[in-house]
N, C-alpha and C. Protein backbone atom coordinates (compact mmCIF):
# COMPACT_ATOMS: atom_id res chain seq x y z
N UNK A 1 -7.26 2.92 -12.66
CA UNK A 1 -6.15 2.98 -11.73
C UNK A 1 -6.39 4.16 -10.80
N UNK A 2 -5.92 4.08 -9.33
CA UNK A 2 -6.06 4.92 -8.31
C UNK A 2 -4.81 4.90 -7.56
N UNK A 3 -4.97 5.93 -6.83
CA UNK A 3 -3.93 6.21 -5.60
C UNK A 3 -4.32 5.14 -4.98
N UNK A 4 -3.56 4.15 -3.62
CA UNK A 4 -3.81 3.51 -2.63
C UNK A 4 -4.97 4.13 -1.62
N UNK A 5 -4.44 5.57 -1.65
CA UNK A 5 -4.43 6.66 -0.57
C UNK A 5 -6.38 6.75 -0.67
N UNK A 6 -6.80 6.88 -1.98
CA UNK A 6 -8.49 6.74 -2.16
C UNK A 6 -9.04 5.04 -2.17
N UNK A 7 -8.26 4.16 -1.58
CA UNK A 7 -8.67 3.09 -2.01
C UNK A 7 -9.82 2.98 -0.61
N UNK A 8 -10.77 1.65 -0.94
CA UNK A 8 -11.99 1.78 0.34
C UNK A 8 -11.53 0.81 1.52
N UNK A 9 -11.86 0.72 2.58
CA UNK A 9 -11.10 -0.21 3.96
C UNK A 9 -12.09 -1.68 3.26
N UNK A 10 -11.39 -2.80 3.68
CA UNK A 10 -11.86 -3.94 3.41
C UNK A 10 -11.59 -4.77 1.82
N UNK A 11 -11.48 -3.87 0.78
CA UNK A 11 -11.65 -4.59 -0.38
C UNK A 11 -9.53 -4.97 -0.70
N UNK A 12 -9.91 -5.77 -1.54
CA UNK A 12 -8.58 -6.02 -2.19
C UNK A 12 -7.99 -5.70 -3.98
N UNK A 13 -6.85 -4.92 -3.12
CA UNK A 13 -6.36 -4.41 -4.88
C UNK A 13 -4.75 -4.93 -5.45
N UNK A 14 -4.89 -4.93 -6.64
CA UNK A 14 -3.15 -5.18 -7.50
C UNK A 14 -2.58 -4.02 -7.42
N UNK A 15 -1.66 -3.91 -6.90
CA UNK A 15 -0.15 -3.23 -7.03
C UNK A 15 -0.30 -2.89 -8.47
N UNK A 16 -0.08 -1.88 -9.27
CA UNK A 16 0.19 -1.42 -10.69
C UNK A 16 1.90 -1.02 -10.63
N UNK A 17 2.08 0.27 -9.84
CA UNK A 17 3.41 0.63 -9.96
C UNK A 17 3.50 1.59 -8.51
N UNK A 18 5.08 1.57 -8.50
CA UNK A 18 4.77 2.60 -6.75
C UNK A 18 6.41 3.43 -7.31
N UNK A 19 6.37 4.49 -6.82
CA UNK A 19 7.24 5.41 -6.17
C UNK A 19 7.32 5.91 -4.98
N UNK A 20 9.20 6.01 -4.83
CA UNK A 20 8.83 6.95 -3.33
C UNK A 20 10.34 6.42 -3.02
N UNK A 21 10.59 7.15 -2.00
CA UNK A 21 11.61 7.15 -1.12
C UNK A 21 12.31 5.99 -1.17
N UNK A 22 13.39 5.32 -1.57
CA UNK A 22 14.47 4.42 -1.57
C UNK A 22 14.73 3.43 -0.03
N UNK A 23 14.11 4.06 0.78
CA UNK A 23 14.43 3.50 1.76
C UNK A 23 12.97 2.57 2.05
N UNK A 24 12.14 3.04 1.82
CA UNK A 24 10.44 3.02 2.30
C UNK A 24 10.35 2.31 0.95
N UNK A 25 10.64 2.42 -0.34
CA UNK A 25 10.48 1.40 -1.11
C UNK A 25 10.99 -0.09 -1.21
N UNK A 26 12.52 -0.50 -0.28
CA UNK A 26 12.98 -1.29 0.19
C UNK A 26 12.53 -2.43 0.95
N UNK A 27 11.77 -1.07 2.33
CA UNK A 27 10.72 -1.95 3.14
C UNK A 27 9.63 -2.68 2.34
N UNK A 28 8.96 -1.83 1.82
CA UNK A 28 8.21 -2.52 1.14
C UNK A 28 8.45 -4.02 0.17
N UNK A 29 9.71 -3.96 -0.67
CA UNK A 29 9.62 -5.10 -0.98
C UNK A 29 10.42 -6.08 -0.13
N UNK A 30 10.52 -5.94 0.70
CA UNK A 30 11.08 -6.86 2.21
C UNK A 30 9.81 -7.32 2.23
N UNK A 31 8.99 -6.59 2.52
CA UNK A 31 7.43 -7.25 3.11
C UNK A 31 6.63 -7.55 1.61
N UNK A 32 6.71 -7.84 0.91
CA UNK A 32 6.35 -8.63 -0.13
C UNK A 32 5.57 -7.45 -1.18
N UNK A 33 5.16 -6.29 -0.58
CA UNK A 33 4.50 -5.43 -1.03
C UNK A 33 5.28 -4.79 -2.82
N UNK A 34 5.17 -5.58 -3.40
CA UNK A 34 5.61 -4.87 -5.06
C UNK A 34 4.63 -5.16 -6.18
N UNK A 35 4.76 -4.40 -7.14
CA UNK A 35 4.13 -4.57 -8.46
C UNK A 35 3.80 -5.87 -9.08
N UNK A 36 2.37 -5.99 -9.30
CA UNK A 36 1.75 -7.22 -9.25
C UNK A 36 1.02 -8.01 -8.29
N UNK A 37 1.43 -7.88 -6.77
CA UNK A 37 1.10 -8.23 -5.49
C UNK A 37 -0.39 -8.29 -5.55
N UNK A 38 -1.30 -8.83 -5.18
CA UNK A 38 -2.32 -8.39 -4.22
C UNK A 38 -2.16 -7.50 -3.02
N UNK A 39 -2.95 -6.69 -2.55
CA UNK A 39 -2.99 -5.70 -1.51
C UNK A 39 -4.05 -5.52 -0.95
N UNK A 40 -3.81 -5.61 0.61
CA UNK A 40 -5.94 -5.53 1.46
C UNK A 40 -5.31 -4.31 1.83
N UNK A 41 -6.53 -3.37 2.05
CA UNK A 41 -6.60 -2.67 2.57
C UNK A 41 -7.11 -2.87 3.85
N UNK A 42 -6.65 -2.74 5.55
CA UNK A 42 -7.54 -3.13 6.30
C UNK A 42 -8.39 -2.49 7.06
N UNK A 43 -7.22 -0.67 7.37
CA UNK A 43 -8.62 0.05 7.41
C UNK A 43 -7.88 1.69 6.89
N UNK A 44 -8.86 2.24 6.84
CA UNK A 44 -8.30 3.76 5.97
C UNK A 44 -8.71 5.08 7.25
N UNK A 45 -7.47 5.80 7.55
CA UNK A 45 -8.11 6.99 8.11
C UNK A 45 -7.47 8.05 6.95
N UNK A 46 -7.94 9.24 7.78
CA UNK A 46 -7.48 10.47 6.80
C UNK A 46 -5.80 10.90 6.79
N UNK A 47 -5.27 10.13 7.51
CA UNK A 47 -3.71 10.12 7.48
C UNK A 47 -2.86 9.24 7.76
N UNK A 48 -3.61 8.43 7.23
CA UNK A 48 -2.86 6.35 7.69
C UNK A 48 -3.63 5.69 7.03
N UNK A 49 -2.82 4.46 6.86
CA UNK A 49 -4.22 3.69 6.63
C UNK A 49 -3.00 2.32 7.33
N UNK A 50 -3.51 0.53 7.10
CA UNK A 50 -2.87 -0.01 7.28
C UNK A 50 -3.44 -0.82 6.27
N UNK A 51 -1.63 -1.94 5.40
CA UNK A 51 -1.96 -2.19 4.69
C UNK A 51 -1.44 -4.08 4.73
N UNK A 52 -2.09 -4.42 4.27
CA UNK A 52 -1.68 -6.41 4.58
C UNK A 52 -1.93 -7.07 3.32
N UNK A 53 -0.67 -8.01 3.20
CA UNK A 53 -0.64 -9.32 2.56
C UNK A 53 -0.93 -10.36 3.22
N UNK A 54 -0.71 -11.67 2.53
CA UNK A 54 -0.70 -12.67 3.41
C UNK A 54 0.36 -12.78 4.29
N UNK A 55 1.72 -12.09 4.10
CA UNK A 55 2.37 -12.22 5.14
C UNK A 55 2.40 -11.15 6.67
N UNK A 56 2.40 -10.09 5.92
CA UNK A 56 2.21 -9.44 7.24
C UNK A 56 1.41 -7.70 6.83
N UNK A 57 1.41 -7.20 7.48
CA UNK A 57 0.84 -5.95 7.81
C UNK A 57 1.56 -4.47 8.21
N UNK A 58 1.08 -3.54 7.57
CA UNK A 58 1.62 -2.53 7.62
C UNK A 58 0.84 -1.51 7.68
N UNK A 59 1.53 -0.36 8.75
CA UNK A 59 1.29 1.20 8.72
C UNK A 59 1.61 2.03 7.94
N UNK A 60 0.92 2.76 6.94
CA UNK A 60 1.79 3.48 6.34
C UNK A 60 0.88 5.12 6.57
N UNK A 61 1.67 5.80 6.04
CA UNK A 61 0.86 7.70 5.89
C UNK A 61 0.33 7.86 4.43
N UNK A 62 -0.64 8.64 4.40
CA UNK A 62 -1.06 8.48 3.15
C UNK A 62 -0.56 9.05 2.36
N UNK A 63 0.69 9.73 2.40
CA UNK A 63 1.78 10.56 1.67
C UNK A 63 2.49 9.69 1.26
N UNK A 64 2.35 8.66 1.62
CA UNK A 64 3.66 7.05 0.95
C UNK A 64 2.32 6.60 -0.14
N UNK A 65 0.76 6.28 0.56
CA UNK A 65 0.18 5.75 -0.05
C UNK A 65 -0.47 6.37 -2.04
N UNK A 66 -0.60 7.62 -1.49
CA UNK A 66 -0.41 8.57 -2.47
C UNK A 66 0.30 8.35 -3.79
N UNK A 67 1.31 7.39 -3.32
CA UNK A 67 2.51 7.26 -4.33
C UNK A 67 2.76 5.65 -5.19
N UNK A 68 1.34 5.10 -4.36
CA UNK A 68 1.25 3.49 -4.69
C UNK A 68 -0.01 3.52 -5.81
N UNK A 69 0.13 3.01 -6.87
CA UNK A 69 -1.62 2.99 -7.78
C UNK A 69 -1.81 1.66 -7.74
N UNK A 70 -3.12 1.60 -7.87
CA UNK A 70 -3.68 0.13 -7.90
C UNK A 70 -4.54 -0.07 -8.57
């Protein structure tokens, strides 16, 4: 198991468990993003990355991602 935040651009990982902010955890499972999910990574910088299901796609900071294991 890893942070999101070290995960590599391109490959695909399972959701294990996430914390974080009530509001930003919400979004997330609006956008399908919860425990168990599949997760692409699509690309990684040193303070973002963006992250996609089959439904849609997301920006996040790696201070949210930090808080996602996979």
């Amino acid at each position: 198991m890893q942070a999101l935040s070290t995960a590599k651009s391109g490959e695909r990982y399972t959701i294990k468990w996430m914390l974080g902010n009530q509001k930003v955890m919400d979004f997330l499972h609006r956008h399908d993003f919860c425990e168990g999910n599949p997760i692409d990574v699509i690309l990684r910088n040193n303070d973002w990355m963006i992250i996609g299901n089959d439904m849609c796609r997301v920006a996040i900071g790696c201070e949210v991602a930090d808080r996602i294991q996979v």
